[in-house]
PDB file of N, CA and C in Angstrom:
ATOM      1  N   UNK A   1     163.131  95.998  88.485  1.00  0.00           N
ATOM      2  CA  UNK A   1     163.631  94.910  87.683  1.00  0.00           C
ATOM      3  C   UNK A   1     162.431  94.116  87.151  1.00  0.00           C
ATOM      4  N   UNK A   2     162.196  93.570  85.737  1.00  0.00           N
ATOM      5  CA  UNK A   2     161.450  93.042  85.105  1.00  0.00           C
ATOM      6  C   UNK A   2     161.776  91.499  85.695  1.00  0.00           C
ATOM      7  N   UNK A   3     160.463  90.962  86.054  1.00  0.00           N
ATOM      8  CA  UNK A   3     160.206  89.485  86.431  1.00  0.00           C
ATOM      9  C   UNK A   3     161.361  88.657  85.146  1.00  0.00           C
ATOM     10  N   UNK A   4     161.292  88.757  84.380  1.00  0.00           N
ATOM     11  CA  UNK A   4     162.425  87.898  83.020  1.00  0.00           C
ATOM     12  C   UNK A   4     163.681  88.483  83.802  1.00  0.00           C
ATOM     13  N   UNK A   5     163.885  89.176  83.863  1.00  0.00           N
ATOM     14  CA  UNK A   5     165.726  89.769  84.240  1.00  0.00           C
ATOM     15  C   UNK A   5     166.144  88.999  85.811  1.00  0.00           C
ATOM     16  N   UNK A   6     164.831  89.028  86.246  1.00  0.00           N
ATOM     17  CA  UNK A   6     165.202  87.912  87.881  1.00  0.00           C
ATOM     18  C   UNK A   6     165.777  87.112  87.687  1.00  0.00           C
ATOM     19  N   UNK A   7     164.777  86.125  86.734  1.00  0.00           N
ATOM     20  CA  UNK A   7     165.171  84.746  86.545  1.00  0.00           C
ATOM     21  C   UNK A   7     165.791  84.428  85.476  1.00  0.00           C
ATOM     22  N   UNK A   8     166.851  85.446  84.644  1.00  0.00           N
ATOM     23  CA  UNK A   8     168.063  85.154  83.982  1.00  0.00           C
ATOM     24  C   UNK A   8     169.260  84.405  84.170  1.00  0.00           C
ATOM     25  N   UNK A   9     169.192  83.143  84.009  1.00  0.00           N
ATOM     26  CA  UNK A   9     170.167  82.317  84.608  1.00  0.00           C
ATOM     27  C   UNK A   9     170.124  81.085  85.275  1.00  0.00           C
ATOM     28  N   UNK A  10     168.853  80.930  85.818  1.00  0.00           N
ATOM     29  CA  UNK A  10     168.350  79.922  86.336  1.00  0.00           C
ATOM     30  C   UNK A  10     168.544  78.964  86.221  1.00  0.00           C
ATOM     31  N   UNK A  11     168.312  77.612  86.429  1.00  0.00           N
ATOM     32  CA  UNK A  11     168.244  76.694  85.917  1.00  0.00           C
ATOM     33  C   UNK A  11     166.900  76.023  85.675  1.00  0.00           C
ATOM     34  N   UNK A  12     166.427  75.343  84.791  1.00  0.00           N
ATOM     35  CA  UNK A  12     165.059  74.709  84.329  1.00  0.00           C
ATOM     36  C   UNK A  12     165.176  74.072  85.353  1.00  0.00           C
ATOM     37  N   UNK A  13     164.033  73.942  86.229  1.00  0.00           N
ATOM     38  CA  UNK A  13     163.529  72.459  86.962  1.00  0.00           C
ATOM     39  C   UNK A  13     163.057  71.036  85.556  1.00  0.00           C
ATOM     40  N   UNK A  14     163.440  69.926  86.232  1.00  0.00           N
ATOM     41  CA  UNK A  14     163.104  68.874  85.751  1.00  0.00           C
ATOM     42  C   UNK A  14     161.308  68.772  85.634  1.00  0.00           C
ATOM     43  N   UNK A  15     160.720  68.120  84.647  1.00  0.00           N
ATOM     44  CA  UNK A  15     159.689  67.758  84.309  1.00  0.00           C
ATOM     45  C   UNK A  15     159.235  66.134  84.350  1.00  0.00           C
ATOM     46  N   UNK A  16     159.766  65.575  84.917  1.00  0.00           N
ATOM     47  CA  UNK A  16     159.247  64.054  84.931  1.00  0.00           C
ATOM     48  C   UNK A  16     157.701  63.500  84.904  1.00  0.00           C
ATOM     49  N   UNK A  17     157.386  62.454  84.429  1.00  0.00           N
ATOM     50  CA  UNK A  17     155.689  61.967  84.765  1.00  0.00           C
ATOM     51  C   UNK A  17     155.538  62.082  85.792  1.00  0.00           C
ATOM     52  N   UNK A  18     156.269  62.211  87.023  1.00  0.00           N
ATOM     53  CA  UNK A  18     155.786  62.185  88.201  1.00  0.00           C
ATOM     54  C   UNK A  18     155.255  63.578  88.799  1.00  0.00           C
ATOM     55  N   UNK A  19     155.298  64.782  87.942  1.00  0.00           N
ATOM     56  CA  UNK A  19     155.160  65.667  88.264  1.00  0.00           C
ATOM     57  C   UNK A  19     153.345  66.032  87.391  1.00  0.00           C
ATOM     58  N   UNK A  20     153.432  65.616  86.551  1.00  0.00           N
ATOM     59  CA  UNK A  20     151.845  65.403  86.217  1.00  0.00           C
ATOM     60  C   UNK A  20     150.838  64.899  86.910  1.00  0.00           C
ATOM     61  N   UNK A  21     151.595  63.633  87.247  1.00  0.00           N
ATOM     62  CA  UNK A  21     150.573  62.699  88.441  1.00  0.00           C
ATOM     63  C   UNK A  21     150.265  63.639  90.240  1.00  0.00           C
ATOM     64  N   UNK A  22     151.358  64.232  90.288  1.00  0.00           N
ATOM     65  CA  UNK A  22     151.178  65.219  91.206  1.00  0.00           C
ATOM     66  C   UNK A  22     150.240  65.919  91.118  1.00  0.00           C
ATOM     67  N   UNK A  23     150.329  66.894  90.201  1.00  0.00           N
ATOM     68  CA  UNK A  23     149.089  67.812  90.002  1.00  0.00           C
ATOM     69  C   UNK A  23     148.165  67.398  89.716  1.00  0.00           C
ATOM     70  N   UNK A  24     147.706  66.198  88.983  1.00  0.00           N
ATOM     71  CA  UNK A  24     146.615  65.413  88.904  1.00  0.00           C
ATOM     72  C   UNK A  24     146.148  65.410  89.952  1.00  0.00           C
ATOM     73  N   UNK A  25     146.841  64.821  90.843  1.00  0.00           N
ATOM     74  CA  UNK A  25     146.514  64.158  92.180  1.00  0.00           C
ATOM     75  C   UNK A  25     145.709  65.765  93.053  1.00  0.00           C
ATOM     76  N   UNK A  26     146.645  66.783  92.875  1.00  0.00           N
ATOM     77  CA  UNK A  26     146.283  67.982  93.771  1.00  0.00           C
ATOM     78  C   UNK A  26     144.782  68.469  93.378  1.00  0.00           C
ATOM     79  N   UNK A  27     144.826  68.382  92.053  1.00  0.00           N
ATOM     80  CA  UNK A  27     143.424  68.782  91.480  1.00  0.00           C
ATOM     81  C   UNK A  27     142.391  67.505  92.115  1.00  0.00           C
ATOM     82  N   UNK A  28     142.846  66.393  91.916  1.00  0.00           N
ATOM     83  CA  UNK A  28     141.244  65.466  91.994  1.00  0.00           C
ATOM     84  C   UNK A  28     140.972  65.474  93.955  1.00  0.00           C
ATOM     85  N   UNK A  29     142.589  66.021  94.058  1.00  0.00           N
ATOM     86  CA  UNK A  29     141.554  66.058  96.019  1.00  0.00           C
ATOM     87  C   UNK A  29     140.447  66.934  96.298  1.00  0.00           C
ATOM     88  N   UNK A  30     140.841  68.199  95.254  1.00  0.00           N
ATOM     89  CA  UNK A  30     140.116  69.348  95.561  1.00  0.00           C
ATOM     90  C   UNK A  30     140.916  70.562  96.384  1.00  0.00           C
ATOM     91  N   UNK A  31     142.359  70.168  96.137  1.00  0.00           N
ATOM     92  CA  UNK A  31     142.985  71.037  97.230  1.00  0.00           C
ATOM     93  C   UNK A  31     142.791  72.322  96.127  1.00  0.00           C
ATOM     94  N   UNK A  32     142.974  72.251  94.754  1.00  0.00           N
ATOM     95  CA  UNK A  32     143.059  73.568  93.673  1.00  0.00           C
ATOM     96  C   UNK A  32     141.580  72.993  92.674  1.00  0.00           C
ATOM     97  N   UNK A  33     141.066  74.390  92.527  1.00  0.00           N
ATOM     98  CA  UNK A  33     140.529  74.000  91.401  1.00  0.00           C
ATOM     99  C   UNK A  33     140.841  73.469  89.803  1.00  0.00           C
ATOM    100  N   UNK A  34     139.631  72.391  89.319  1.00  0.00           N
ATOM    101  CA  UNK A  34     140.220  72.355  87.652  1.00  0.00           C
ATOM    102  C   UNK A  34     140.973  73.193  87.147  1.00  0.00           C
ATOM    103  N   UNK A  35     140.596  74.459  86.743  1.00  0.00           N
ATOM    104  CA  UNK A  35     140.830  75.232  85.786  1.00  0.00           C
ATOM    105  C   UNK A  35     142.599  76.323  86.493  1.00  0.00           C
ATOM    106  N   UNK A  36     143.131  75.513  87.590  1.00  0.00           N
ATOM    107  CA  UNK A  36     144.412  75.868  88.172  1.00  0.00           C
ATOM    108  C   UNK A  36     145.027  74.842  87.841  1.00  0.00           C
ATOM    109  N   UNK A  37     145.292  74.145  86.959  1.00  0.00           N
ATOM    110  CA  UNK A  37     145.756  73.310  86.388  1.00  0.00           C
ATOM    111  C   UNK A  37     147.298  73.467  86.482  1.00  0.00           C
ATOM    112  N   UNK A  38     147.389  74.982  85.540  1.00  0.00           N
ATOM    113  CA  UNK A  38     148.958  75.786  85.488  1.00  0.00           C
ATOM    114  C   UNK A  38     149.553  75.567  86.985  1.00  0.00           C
ATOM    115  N   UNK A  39     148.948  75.937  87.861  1.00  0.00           N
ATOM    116  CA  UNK A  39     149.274  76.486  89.361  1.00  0.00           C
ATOM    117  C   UNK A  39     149.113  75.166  89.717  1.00  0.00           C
ATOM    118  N   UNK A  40     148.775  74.248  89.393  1.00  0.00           N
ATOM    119  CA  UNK A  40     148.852  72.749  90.036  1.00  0.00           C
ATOM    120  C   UNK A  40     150.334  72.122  89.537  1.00  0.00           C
ATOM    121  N   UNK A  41     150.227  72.298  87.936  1.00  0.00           N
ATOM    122  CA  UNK A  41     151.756  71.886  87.725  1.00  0.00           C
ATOM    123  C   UNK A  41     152.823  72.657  88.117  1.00  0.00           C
ATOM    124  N   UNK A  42     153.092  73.817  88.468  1.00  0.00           N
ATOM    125  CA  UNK A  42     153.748  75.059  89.312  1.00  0.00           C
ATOM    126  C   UNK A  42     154.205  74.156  91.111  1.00  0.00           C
ATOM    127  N   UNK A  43     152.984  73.875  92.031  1.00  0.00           N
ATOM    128  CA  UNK A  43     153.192  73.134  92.523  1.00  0.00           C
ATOM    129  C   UNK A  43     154.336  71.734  92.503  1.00  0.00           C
ATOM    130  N   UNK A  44     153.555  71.335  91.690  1.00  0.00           N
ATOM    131  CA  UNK A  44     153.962  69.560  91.558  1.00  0.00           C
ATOM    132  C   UNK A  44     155.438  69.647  91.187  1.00  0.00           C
ATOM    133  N   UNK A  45     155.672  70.767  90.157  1.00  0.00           N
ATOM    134  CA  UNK A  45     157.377  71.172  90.009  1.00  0.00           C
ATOM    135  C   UNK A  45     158.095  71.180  90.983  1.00  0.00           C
ATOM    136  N   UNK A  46     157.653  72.243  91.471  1.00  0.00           N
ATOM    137  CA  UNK A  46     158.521  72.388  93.003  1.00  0.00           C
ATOM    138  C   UNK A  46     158.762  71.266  94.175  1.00  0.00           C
ATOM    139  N   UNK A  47     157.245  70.739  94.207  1.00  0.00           N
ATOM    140  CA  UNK A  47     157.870  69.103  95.480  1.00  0.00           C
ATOM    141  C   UNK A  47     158.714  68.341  95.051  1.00  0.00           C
ATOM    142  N   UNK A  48     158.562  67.856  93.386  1.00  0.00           N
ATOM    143  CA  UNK A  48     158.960  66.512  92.668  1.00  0.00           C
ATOM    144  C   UNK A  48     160.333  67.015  92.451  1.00  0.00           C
ATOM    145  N   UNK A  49     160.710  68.519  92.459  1.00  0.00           N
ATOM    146  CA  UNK A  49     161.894  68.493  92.372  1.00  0.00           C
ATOM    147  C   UNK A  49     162.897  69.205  93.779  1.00  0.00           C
ATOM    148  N   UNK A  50     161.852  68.933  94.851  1.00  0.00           N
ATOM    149  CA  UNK A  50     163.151  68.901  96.063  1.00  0.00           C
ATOM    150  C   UNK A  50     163.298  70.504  96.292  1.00  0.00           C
ATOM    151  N   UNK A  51     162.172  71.438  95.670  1.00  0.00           N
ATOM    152  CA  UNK A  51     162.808  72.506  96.349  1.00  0.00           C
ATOM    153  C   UNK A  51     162.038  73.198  97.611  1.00  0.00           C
ATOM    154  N   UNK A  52     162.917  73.753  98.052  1.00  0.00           N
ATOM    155  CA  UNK A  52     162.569  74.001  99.383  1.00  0.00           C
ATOM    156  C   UNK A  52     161.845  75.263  99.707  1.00  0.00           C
ATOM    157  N   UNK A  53     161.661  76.176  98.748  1.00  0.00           N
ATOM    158  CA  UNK A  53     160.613  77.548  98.201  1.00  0.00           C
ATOM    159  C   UNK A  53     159.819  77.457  97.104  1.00  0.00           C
ATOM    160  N   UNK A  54     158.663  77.655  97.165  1.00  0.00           N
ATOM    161  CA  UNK A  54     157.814  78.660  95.460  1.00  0.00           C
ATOM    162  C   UNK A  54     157.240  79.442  96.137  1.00  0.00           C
ATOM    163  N   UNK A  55     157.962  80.335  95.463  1.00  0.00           N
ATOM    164  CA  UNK A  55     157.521  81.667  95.441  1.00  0.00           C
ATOM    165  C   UNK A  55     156.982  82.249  94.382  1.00  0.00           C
ATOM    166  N   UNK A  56     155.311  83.075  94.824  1.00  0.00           N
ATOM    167  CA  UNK A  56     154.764  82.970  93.269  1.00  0.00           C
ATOM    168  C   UNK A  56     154.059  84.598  94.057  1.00  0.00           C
ATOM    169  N   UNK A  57     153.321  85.295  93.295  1.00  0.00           N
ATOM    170  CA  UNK A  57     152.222  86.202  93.798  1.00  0.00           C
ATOM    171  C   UNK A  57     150.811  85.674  93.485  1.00  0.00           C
ATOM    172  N   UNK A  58     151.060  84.685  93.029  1.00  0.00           N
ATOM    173  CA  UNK A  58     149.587  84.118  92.907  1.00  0.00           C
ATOM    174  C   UNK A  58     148.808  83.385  94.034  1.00  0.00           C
ATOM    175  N   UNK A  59     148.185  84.620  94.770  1.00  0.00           N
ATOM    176  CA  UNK A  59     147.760  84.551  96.261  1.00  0.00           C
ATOM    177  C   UNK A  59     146.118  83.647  96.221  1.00  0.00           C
ATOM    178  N   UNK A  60     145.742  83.701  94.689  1.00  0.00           N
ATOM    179  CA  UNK A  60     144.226  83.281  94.629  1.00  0.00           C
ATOM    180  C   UNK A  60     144.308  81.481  94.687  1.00  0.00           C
ATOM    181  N   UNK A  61     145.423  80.980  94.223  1.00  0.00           N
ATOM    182  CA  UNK A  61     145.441  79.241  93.995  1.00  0.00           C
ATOM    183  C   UNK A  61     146.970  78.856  94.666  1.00  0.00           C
ATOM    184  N   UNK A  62     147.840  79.721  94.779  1.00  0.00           N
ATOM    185  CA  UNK A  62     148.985  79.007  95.119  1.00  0.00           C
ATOM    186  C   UNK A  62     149.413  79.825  96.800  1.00  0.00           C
ATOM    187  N   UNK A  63     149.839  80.920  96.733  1.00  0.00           N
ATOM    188  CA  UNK A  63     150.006  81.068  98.201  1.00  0.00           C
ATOM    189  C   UNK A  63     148.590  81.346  98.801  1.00  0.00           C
ATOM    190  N   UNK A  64     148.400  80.788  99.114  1.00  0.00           N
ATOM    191  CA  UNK A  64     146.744  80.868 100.004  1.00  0.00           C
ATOM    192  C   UNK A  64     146.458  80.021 101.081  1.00  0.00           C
ATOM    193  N   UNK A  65     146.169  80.793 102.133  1.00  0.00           N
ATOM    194  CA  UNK A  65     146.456  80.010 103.286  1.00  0.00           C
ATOM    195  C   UNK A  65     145.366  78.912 103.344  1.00  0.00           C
ATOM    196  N   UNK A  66     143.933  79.256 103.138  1.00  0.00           N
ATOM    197  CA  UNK A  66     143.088  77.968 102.770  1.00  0.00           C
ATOM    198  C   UNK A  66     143.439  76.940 102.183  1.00  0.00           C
ATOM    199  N   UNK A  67     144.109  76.818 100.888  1.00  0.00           N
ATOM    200  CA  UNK A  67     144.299  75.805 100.329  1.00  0.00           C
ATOM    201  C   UNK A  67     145.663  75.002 100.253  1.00  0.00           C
ATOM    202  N   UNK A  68     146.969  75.982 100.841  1.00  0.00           N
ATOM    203  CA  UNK A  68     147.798  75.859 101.828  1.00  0.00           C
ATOM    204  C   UNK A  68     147.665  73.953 102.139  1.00  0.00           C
ATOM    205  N   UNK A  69     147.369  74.445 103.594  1.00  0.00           N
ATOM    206  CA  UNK A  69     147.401  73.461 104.281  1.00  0.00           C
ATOM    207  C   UNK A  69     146.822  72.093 103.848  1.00  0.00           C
ATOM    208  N   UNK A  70     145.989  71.662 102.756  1.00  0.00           N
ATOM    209  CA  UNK A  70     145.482  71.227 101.591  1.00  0.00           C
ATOM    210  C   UNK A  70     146.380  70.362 100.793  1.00  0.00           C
ATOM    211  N   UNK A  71     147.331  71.260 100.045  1.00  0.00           N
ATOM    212  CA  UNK A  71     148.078  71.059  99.187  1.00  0.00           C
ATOM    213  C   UNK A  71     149.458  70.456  99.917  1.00  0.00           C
ATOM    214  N   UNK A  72     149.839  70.767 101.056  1.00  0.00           N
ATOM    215  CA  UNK A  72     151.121  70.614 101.628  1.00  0.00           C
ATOM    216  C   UNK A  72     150.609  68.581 102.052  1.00  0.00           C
ATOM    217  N   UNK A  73     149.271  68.636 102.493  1.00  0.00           N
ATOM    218  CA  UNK A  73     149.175  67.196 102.518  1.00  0.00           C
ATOM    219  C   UNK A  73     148.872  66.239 101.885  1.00  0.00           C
ATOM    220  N   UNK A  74     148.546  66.637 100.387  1.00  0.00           N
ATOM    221  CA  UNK A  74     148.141  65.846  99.347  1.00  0.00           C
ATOM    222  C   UNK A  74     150.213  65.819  98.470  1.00  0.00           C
ATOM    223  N   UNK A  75     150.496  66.330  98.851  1.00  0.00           N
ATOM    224  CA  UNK A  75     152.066  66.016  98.014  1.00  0.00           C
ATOM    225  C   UNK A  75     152.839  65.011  99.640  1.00  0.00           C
ATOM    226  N   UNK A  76     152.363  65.338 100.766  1.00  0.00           N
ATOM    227  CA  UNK A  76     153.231  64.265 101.674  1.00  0.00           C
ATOM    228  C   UNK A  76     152.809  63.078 101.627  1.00  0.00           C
ATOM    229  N   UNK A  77     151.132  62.934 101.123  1.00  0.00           N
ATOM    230  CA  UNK A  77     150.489  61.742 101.011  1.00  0.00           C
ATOM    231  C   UNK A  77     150.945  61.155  99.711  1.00  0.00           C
ATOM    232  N   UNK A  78     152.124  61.701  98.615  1.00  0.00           N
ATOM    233  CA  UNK A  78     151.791  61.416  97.885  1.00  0.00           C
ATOM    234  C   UNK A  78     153.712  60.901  97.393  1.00  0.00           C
ATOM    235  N   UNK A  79     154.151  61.506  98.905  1.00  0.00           N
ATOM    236  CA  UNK A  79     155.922  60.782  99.329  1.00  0.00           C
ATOM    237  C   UNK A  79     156.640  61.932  98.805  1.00  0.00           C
ATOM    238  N   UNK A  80     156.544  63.296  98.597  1.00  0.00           N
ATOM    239  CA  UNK A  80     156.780  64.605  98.638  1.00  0.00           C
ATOM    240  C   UNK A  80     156.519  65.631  99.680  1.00  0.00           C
ATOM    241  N   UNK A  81     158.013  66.114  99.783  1.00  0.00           N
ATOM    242  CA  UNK A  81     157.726  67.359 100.949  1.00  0.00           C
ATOM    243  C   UNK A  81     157.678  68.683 100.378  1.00  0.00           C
ATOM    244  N   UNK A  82     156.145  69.343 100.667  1.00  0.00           N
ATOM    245  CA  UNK A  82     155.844  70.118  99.956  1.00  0.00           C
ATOM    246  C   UNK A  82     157.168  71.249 100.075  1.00  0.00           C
ATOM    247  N   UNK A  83     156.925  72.114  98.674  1.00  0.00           N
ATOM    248  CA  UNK A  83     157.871  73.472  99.406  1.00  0.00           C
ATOM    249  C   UNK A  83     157.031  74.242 100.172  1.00  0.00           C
ATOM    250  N   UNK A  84     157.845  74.991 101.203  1.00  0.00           N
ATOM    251  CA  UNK A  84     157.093  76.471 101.436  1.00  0.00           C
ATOM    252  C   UNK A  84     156.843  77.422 100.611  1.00  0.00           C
ATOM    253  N   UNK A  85     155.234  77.757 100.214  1.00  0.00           N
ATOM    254  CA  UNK A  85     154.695  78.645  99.311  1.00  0.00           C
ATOM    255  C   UNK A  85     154.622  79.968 100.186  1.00  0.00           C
ATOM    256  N   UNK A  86     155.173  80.981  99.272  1.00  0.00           N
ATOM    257  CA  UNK A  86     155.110  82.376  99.897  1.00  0.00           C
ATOM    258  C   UNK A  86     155.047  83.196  98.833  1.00  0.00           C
ATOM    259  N   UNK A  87     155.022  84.529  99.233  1.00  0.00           N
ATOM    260  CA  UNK A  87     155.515  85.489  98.083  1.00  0.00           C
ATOM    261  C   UNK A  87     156.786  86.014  98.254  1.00  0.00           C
ATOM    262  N   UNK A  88     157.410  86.858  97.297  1.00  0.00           N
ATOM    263  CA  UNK A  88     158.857  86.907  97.433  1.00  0.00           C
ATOM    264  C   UNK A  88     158.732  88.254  98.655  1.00  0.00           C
ATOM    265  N   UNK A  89     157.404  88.858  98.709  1.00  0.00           N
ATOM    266  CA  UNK A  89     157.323  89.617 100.072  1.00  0.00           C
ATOM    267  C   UNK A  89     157.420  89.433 101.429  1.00  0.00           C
ATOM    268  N   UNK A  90     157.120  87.900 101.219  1.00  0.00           N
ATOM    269  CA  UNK A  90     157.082  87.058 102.875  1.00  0.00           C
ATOM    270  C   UNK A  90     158.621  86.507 103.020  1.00  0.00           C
ATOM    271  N   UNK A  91     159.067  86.252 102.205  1.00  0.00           N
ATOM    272  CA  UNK A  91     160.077  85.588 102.253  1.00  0.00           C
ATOM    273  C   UNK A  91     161.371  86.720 102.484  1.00  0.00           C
ATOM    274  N   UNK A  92     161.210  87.943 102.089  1.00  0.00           N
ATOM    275  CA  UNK A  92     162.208  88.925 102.339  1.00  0.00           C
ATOM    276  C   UNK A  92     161.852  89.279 103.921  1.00  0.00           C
ATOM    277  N   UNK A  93     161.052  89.361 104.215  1.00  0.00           N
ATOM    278  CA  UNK A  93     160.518  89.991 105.338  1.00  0.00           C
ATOM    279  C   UNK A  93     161.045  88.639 106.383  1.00  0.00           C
ATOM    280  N   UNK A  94     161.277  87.212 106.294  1.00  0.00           N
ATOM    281  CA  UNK A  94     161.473  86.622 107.269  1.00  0.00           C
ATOM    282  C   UNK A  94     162.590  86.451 107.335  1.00  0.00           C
TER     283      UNK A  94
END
């Protein structure tokens, strides 16, 4: 199945300012680099909007256990509970 045919149906997550200031915030701790900007707002989507998974394969900036633990405390510091980041491999498997 083509990644588009998964997510046929979905619903858009919300975009609020508060989800900019998030990723702002994730980038200036240092939990992601600058230039993960995308993968910072990817993040900031998912806390600001309450969900309880992202699931991405992007193992280099978003599921990564280094920066992980990083990111999960710069969104609680920031009155967001991070989601659990996995891949959709970890997540079948648990």
């Amino acid at each position: 199945m083509r990644r588009i045919e998964a997510i046929t149906g979905l619903d858009e997550l919300d975009t609020p300012p508060e989800v900019r200031s998030l990723a702002l915030a994730l980038i200036k701790a240092g939990s992601l680099p600058e230039k993960a900007e995308l993968d910072a707002l990817h993040i900031a989507t998912a806390a600001v909007n309450g969900m309880d998974y992202l699931l991405t394969w992007n193992c280099k900036h978003i599921a990564n256990a280094v920066m992980r633990p990083k990111v999960e405390a710069v969104c609680r510091d920031h009155g967001y509970e991070p989601p659990i980041i996995c891949t959709p491999q970890e997540l079948m498997e648990g």
